[in-house]
PDB file of N, CA and C in Angstrom:
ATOM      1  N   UNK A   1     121.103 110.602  96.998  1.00  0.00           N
ATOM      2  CA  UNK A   1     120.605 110.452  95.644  1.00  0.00           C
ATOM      3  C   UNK A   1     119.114 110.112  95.641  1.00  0.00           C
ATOM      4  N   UNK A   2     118.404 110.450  96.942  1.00  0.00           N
ATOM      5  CA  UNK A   2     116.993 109.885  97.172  1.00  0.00           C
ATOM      6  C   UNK A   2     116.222 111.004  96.008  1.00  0.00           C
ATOM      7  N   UNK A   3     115.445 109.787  95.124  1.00  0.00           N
ATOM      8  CA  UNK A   3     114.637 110.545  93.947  1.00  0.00           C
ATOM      9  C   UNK A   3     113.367 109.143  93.608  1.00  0.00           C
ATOM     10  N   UNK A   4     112.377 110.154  92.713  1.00  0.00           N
ATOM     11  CA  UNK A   4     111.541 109.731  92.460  1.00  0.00           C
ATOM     12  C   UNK A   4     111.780 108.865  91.523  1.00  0.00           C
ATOM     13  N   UNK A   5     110.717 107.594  90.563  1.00  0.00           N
ATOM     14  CA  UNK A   5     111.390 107.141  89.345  1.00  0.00           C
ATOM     15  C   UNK A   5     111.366 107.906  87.900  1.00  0.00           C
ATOM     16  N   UNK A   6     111.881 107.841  87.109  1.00  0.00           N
ATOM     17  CA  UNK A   6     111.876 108.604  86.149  1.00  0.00           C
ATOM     18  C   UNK A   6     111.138 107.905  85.155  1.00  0.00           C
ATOM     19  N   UNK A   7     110.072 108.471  84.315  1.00  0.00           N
ATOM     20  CA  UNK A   7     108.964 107.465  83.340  1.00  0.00           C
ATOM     21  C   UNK A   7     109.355 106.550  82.895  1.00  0.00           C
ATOM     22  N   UNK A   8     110.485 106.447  82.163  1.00  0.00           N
ATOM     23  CA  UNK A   8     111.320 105.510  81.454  1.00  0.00           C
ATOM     24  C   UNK A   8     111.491 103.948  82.043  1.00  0.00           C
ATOM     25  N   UNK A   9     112.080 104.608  83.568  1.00  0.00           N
ATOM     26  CA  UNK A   9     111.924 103.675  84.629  1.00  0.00           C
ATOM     27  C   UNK A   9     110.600 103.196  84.977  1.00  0.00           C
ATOM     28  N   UNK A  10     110.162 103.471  85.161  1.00  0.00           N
ATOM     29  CA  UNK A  10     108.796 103.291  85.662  1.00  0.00           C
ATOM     30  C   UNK A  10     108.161 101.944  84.237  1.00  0.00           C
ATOM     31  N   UNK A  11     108.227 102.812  83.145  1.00  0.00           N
ATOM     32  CA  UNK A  11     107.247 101.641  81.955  1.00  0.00           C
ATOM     33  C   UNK A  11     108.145 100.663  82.120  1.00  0.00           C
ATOM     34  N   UNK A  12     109.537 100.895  82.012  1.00  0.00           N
ATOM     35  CA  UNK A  12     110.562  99.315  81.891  1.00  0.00           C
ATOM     36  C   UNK A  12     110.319  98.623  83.122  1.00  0.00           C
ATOM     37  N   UNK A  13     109.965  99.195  84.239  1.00  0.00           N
ATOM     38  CA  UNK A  13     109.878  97.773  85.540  1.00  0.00           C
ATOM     39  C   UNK A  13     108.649  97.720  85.525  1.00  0.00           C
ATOM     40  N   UNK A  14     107.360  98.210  84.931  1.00  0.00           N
ATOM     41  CA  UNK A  14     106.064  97.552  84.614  1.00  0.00           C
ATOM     42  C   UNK A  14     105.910  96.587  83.115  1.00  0.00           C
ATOM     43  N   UNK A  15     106.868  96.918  82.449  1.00  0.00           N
ATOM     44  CA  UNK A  15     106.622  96.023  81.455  1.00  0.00           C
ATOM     45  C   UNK A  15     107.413  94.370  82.102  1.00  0.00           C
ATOM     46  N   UNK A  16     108.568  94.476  82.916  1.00  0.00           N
ATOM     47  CA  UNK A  16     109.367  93.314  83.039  1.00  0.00           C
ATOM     48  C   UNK A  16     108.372  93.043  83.996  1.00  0.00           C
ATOM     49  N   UNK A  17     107.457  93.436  85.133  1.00  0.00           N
ATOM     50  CA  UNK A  17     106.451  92.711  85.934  1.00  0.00           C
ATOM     51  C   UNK A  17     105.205  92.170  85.266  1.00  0.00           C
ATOM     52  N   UNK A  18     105.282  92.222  84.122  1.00  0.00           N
ATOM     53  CA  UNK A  18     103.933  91.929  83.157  1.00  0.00           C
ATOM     54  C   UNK A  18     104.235  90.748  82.043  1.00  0.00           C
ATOM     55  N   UNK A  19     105.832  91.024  82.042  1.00  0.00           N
ATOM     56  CA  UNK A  19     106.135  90.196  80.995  1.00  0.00           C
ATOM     57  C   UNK A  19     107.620  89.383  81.181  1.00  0.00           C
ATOM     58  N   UNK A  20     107.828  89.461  81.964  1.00  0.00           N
ATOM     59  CA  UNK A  20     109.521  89.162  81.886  1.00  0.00           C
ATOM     60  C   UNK A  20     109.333  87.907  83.568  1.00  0.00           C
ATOM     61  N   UNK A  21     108.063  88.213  84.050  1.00  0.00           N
ATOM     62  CA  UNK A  21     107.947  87.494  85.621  1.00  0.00           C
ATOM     63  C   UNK A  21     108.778  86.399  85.793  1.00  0.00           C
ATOM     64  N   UNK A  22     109.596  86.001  86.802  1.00  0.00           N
ATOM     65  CA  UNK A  22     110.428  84.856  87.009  1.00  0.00           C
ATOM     66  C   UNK A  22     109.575  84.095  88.214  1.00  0.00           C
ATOM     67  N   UNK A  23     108.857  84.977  88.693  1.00  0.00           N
ATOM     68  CA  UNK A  23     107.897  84.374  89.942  1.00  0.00           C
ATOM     69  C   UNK A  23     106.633  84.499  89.677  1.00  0.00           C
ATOM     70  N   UNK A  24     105.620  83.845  90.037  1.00  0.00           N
ATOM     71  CA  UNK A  24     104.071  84.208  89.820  1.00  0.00           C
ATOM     72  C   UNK A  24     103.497  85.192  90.357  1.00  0.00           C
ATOM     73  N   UNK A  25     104.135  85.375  91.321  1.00  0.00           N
ATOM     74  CA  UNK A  25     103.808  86.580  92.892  1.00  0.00           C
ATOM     75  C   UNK A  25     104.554  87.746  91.839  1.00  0.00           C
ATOM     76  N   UNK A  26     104.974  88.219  90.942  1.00  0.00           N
ATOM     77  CA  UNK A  26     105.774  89.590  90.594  1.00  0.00           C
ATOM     78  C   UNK A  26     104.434  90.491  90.186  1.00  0.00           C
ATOM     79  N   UNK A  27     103.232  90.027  89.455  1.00  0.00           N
ATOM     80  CA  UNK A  27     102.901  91.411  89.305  1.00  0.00           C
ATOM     81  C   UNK A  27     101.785  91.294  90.231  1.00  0.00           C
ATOM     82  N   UNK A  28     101.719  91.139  91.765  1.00  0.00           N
ATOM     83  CA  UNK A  28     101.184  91.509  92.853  1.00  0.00           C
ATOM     84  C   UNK A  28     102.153  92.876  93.424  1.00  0.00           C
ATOM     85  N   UNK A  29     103.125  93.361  92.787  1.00  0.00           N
ATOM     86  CA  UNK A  29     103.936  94.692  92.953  1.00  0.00           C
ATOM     87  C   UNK A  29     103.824  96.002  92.265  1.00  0.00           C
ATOM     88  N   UNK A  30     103.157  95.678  90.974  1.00  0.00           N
ATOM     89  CA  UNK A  30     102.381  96.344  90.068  1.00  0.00           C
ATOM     90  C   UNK A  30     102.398  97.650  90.692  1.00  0.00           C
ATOM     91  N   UNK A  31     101.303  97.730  91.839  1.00  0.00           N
ATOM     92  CA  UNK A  31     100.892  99.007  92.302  1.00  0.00           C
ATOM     93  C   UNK A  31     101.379  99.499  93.236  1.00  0.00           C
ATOM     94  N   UNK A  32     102.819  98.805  93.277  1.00  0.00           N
ATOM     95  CA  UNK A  32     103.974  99.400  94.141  1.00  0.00           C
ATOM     96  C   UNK A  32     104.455 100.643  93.306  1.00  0.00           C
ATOM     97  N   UNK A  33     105.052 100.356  91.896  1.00  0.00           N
ATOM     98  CA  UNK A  33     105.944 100.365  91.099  1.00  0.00           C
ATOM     99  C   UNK A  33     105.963 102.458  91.427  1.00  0.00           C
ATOM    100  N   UNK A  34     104.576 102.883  91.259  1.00  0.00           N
ATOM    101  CA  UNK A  34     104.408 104.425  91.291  1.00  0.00           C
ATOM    102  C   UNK A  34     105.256 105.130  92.822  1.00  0.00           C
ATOM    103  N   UNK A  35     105.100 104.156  94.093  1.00  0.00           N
ATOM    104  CA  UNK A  35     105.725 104.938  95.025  1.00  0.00           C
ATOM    105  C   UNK A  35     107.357 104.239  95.007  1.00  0.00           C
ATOM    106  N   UNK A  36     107.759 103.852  94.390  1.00  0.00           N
ATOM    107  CA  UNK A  36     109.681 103.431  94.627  1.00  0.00           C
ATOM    108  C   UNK A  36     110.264 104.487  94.427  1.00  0.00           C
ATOM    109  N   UNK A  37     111.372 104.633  95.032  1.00  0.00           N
ATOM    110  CA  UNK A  37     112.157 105.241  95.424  1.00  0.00           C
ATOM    111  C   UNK A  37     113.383 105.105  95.204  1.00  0.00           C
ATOM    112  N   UNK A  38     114.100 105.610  94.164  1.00  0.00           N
ATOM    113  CA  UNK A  38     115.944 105.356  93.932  1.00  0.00           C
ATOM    114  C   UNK A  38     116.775 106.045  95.219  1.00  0.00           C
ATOM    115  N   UNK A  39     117.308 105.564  96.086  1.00  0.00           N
ATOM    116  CA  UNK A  39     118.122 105.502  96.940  1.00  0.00           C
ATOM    117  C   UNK A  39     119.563 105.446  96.500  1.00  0.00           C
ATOM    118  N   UNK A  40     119.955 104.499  95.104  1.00  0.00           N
ATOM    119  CA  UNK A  40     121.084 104.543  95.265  1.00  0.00           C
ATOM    120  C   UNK A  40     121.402 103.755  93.324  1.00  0.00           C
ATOM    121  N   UNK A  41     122.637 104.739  93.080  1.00  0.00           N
ATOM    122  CA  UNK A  41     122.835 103.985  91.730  1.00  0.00           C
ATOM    123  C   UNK A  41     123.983 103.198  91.073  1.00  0.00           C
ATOM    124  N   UNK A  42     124.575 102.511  90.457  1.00  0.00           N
ATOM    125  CA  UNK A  42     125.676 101.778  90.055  1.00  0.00           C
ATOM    126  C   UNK A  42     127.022 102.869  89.944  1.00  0.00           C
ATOM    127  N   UNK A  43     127.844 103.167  90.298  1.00  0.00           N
ATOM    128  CA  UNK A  43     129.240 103.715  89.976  1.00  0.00           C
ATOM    129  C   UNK A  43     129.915 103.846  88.739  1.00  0.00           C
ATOM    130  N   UNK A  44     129.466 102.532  87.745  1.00  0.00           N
ATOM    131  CA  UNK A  44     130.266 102.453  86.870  1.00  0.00           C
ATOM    132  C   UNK A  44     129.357 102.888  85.354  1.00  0.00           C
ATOM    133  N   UNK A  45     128.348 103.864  85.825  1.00  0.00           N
ATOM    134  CA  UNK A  45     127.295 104.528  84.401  1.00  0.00           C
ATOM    135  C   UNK A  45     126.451 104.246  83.865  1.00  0.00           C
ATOM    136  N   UNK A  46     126.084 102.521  84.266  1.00  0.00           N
ATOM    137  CA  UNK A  46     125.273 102.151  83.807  1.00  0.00           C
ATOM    138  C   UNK A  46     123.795 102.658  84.461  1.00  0.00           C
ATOM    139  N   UNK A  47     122.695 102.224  84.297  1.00  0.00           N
ATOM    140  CA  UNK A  47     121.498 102.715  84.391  1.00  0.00           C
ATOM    141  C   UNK A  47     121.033 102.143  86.104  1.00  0.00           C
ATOM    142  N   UNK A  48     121.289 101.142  86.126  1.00  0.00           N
ATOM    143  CA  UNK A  48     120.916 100.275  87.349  1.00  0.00           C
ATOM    144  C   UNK A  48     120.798 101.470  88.631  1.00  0.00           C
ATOM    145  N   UNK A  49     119.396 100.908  89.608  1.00  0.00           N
ATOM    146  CA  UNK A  49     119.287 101.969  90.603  1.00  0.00           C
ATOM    147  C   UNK A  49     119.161 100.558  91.227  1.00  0.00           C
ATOM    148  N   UNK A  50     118.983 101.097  92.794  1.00  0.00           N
ATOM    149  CA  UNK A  50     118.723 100.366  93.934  1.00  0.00           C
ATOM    150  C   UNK A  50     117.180 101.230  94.832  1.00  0.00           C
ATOM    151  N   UNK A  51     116.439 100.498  95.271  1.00  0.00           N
ATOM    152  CA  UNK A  51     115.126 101.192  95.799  1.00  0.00           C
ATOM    153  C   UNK A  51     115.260 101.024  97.449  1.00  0.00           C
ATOM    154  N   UNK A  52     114.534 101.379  98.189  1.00  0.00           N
ATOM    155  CA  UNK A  52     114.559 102.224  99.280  1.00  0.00           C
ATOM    156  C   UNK A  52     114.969 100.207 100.310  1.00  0.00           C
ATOM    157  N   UNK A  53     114.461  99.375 100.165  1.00  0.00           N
ATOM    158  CA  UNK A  53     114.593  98.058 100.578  1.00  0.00           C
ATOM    159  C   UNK A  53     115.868  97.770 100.938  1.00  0.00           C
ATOM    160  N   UNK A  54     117.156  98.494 100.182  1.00  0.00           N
ATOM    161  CA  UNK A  54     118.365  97.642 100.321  1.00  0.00           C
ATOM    162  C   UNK A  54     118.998  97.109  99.418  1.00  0.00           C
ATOM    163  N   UNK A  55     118.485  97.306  98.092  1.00  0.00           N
ATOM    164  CA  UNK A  55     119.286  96.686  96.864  1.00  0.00           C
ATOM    165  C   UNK A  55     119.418  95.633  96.877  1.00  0.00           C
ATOM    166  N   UNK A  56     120.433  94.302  95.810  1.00  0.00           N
ATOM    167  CA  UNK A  56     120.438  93.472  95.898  1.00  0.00           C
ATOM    168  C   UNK A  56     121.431  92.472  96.419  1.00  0.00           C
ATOM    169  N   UNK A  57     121.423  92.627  97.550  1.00  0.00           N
ATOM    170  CA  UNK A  57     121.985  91.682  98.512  1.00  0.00           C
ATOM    171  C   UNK A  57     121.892  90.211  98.223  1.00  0.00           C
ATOM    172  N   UNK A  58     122.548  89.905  99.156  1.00  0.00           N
ATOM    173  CA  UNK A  58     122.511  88.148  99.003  1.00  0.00           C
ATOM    174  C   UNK A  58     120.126  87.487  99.192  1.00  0.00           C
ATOM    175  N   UNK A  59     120.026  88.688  99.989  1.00  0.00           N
ATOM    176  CA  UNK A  59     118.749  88.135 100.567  1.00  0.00           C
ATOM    177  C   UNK A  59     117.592  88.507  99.405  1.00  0.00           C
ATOM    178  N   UNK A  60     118.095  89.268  98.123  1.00  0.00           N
ATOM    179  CA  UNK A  60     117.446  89.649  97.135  1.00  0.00           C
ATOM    180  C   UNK A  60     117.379  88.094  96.078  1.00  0.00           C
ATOM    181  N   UNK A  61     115.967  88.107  95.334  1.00  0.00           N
ATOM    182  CA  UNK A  61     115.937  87.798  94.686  1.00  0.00           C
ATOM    183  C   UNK A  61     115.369  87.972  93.187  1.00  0.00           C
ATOM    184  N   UNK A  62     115.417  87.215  91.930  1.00  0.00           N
ATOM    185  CA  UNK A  62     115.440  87.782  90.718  1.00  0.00           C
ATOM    186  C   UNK A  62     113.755  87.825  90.638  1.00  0.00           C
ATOM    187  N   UNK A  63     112.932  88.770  90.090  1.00  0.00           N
ATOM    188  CA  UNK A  63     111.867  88.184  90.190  1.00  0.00           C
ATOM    189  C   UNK A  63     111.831  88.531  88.534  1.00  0.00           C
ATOM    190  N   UNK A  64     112.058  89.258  87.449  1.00  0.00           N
ATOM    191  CA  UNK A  64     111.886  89.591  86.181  1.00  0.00           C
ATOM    192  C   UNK A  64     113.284  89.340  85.668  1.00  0.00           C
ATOM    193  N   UNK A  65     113.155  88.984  84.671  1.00  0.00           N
ATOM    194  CA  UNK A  65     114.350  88.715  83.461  1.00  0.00           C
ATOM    195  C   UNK A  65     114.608  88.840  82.378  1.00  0.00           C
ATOM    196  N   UNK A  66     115.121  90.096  81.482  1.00  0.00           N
ATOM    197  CA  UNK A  66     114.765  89.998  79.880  1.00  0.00           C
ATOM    198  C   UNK A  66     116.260  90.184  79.517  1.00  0.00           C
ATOM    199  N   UNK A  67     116.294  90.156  78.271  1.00  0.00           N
ATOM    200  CA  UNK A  67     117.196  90.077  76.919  1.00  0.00           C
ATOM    201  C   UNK A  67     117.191  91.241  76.046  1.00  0.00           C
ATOM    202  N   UNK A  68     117.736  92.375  75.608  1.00  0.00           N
ATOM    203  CA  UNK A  68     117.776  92.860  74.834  1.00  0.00           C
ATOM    204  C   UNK A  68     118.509  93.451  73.703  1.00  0.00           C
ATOM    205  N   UNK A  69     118.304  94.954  73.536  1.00  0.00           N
ATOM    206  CA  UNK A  69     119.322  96.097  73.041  1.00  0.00           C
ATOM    207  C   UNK A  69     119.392  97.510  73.454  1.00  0.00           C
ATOM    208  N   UNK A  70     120.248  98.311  73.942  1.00  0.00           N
ATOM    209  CA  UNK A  70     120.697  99.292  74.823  1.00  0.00           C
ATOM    210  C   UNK A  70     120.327 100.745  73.838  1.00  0.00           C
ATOM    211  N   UNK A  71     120.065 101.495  73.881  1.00  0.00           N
ATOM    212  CA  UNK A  71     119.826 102.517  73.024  1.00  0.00           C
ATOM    213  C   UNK A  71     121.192 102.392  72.150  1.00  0.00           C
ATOM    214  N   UNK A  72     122.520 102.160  72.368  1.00  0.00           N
ATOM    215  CA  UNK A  72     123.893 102.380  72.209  1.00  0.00           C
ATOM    216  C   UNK A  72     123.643 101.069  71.079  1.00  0.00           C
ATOM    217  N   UNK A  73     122.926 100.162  70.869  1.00  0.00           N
ATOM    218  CA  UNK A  73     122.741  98.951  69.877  1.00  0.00           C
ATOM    219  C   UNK A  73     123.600  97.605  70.552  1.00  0.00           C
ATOM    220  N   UNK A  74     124.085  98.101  71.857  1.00  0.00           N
ATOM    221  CA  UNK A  74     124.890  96.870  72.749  1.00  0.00           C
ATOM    222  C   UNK A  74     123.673  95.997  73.386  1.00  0.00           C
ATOM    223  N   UNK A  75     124.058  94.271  73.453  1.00  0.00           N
ATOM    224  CA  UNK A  75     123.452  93.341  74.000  1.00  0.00           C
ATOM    225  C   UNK A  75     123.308  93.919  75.426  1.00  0.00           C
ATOM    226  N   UNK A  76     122.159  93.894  75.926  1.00  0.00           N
ATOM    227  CA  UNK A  76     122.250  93.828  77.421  1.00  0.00           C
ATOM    228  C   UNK A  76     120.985  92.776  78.333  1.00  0.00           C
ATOM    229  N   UNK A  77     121.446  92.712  79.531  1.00  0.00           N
ATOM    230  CA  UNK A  77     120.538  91.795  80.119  1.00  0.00           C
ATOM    231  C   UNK A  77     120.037  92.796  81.343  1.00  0.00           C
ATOM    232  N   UNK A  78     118.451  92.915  81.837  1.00  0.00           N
ATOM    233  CA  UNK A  78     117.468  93.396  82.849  1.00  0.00           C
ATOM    234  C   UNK A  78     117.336  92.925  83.393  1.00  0.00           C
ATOM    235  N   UNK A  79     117.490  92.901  84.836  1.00  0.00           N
ATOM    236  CA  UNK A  79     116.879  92.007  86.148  1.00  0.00           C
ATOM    237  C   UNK A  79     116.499  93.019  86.719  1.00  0.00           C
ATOM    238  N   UNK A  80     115.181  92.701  87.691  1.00  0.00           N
ATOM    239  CA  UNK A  80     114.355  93.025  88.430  1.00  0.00           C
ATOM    240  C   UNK A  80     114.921  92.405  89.800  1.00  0.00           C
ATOM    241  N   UNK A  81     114.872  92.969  90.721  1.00  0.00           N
ATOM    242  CA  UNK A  81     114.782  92.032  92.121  1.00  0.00           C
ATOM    243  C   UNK A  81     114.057  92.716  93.076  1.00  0.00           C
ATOM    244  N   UNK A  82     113.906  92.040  94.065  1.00  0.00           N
ATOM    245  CA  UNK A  82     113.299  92.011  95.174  1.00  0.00           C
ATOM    246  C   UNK A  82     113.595  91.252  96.494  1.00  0.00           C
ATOM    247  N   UNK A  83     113.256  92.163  97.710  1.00  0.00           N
ATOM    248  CA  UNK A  83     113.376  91.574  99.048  1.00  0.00           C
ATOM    249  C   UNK A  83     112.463  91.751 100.267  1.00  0.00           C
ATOM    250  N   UNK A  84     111.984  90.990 100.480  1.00  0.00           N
ATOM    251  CA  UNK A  84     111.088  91.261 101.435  1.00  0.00           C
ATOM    252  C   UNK A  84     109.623  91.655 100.959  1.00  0.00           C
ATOM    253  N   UNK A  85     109.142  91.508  99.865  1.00  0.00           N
ATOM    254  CA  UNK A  85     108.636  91.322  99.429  1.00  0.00           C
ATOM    255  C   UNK A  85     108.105  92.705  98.496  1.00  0.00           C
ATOM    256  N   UNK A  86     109.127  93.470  98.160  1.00  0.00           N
ATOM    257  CA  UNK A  86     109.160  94.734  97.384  1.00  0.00           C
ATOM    258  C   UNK A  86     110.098  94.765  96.564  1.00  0.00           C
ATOM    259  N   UNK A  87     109.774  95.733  95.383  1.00  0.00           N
ATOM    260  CA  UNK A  87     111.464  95.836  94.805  1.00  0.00           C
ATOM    261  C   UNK A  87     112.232  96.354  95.014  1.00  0.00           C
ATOM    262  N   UNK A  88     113.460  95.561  94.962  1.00  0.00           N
ATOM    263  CA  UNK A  88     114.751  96.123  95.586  1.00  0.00           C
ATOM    264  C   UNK A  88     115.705  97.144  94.996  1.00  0.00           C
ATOM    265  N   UNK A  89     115.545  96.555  93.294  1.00  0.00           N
ATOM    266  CA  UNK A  89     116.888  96.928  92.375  1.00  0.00           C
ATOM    267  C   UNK A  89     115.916  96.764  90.683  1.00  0.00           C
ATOM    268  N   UNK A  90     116.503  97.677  89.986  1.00  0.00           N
ATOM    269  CA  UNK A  90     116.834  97.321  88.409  1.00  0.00           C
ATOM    270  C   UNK A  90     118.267  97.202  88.442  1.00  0.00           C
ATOM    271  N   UNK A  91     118.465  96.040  87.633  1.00  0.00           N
ATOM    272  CA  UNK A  91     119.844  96.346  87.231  1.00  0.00           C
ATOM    273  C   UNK A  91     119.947  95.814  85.226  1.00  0.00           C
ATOM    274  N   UNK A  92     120.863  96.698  85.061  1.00  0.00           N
ATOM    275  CA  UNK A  92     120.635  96.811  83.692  1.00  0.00           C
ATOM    276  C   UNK A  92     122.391  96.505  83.353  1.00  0.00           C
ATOM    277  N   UNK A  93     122.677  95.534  82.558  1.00  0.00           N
ATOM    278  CA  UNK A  93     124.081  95.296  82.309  1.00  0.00           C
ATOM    279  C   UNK A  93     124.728  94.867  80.870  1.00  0.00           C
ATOM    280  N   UNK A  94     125.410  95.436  80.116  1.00  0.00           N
ATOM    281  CA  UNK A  94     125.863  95.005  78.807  1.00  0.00           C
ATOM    282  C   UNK A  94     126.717  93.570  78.843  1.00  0.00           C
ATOM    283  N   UNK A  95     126.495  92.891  77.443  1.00  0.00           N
ATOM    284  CA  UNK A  95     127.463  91.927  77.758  1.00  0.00           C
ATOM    285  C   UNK A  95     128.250  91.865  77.030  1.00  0.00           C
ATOM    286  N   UNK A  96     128.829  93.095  76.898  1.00  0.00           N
ATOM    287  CA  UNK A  96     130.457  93.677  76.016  1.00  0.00           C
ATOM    288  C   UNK A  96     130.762  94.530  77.114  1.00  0.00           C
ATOM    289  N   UNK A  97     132.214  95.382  76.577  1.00  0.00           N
ATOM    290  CA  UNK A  97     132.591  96.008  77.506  1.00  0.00           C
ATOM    291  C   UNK A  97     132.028  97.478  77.211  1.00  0.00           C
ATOM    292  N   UNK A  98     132.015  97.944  77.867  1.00  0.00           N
ATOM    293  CA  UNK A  98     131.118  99.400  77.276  1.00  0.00           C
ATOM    294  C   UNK A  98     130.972 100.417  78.463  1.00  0.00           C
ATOM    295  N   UNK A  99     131.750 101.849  78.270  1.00  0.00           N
ATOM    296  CA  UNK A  99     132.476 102.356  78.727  1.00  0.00           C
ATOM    297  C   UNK A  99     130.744 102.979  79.770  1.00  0.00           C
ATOM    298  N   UNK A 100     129.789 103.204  78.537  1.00  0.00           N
ATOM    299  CA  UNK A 100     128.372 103.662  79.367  1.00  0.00           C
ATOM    300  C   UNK A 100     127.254 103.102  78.270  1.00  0.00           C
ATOM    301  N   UNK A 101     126.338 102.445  78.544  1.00  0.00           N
ATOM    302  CA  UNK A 101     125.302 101.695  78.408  1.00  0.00           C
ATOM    303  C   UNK A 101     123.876 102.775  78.725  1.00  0.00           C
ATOM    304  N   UNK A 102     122.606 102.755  78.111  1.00  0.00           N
ATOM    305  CA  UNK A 102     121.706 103.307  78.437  1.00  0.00           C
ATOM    306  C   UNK A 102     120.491 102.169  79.243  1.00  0.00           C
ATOM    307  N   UNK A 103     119.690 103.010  79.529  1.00  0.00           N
ATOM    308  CA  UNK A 103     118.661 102.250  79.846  1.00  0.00           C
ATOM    309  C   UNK A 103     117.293 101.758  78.460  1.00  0.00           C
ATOM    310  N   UNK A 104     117.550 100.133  78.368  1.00  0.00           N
ATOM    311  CA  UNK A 104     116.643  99.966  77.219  1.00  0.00           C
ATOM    312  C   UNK A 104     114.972 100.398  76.975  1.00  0.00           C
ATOM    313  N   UNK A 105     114.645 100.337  75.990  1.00  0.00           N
ATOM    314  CA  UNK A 105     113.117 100.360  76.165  1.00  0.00           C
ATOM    315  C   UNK A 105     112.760  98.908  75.666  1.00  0.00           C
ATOM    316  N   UNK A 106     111.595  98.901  76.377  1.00  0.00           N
ATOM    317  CA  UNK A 106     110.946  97.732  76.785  1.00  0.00           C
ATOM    318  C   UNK A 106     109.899  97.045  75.208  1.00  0.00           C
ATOM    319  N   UNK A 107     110.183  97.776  74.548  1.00  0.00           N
ATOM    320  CA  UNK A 107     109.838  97.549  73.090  1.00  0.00           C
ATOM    321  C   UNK A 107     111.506  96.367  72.184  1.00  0.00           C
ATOM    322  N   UNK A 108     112.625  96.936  73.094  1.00  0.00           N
ATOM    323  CA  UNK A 108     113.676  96.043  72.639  1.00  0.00           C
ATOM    324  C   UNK A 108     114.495  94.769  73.589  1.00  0.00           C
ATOM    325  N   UNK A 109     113.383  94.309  74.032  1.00  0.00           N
ATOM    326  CA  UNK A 109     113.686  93.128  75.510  1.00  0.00           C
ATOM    327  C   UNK A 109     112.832  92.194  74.921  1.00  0.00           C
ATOM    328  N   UNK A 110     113.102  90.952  75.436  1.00  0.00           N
ATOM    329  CA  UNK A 110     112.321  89.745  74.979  1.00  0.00           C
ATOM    330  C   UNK A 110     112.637  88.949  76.812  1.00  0.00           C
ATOM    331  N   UNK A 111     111.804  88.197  77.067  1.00  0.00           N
ATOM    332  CA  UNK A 111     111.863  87.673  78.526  1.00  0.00           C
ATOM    333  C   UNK A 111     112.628  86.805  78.322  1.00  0.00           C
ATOM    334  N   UNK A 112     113.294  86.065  79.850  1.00  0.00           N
ATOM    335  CA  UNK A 112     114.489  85.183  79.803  1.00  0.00           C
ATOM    336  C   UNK A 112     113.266  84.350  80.144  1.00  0.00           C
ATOM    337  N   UNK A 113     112.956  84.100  80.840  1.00  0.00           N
ATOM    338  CA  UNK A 113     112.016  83.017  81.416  1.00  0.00           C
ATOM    339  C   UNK A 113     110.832  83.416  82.080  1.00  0.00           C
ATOM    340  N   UNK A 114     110.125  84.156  81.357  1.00  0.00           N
ATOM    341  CA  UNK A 114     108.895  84.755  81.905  1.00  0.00           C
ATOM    342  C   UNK A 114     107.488  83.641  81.676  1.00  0.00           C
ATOM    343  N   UNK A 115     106.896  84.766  82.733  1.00  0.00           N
ATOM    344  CA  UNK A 115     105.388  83.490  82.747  1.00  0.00           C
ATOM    345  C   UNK A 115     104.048  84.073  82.081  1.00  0.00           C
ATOM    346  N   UNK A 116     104.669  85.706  80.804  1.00  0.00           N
ATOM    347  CA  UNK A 116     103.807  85.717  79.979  1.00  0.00           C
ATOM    348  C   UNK A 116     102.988  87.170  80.421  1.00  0.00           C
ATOM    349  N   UNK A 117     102.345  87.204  79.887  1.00  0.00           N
ATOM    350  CA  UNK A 117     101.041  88.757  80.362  1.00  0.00           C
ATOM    351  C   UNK A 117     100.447  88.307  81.356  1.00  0.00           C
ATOM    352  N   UNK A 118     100.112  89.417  82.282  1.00  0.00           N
ATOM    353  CA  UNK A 118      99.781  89.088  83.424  1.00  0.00           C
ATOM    354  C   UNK A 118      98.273  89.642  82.963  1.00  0.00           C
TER     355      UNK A 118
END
């Protein structure tokens, strides 16, 4: 499933590194974001990819966090992670049950605990 990111992808994990940061070090990745690489994606439809690092393992951590609404108008929550000091994963998850979920835009996310514009 090795592919490039798709724009969509791309503005949503630059907006959560700009605005959603859980670490101070997140938008030192910024000018990663153009060469990642989807390696691998969730089973169950949702949007979530995994990047060339390994996904999110135990050794991953959260570095972005937002709150939103799904194109579908379902609650969902965005995490960013990282390992080793790249990103690892989007993962994108509803918090209803929902058979397929889209990927939000970053116009309908608000940060969980971000540290603001970078």
């Amino acid at each position: 499933m090795r592919r490039t990111l798709e724009k969509r992808e791309r503005r949503l994990i630059e907006w959560l590194l700009r605005n959603a940061a859980t670490t101070p070090d997140a938008a030192s990745l910024l000018d990663a974001v153009a060469g990642l690489h989807v390696v691998d994606g969730c089973a169950c439809g949702c949007p979530s990819v995994d990047f060339e690092v390994g996904g999110q393992d135990a050794q991953a951590s959260i570095i972005a966090d937002a709150l939103g609404t799904s194109p579908e108008g379902l609650p969902v929550g965005v995490l960013l992670w990282a390992k080793e000091g790249r990103i690892s994963g989007l993962e994108v998850y509803p918090f209803e049950d929902a058979e397929r979920v889209g990927l939000p835009d970053p116009e309908k996310l608000k940060p969980v605990f971000g540290l603001g514009e970078v």
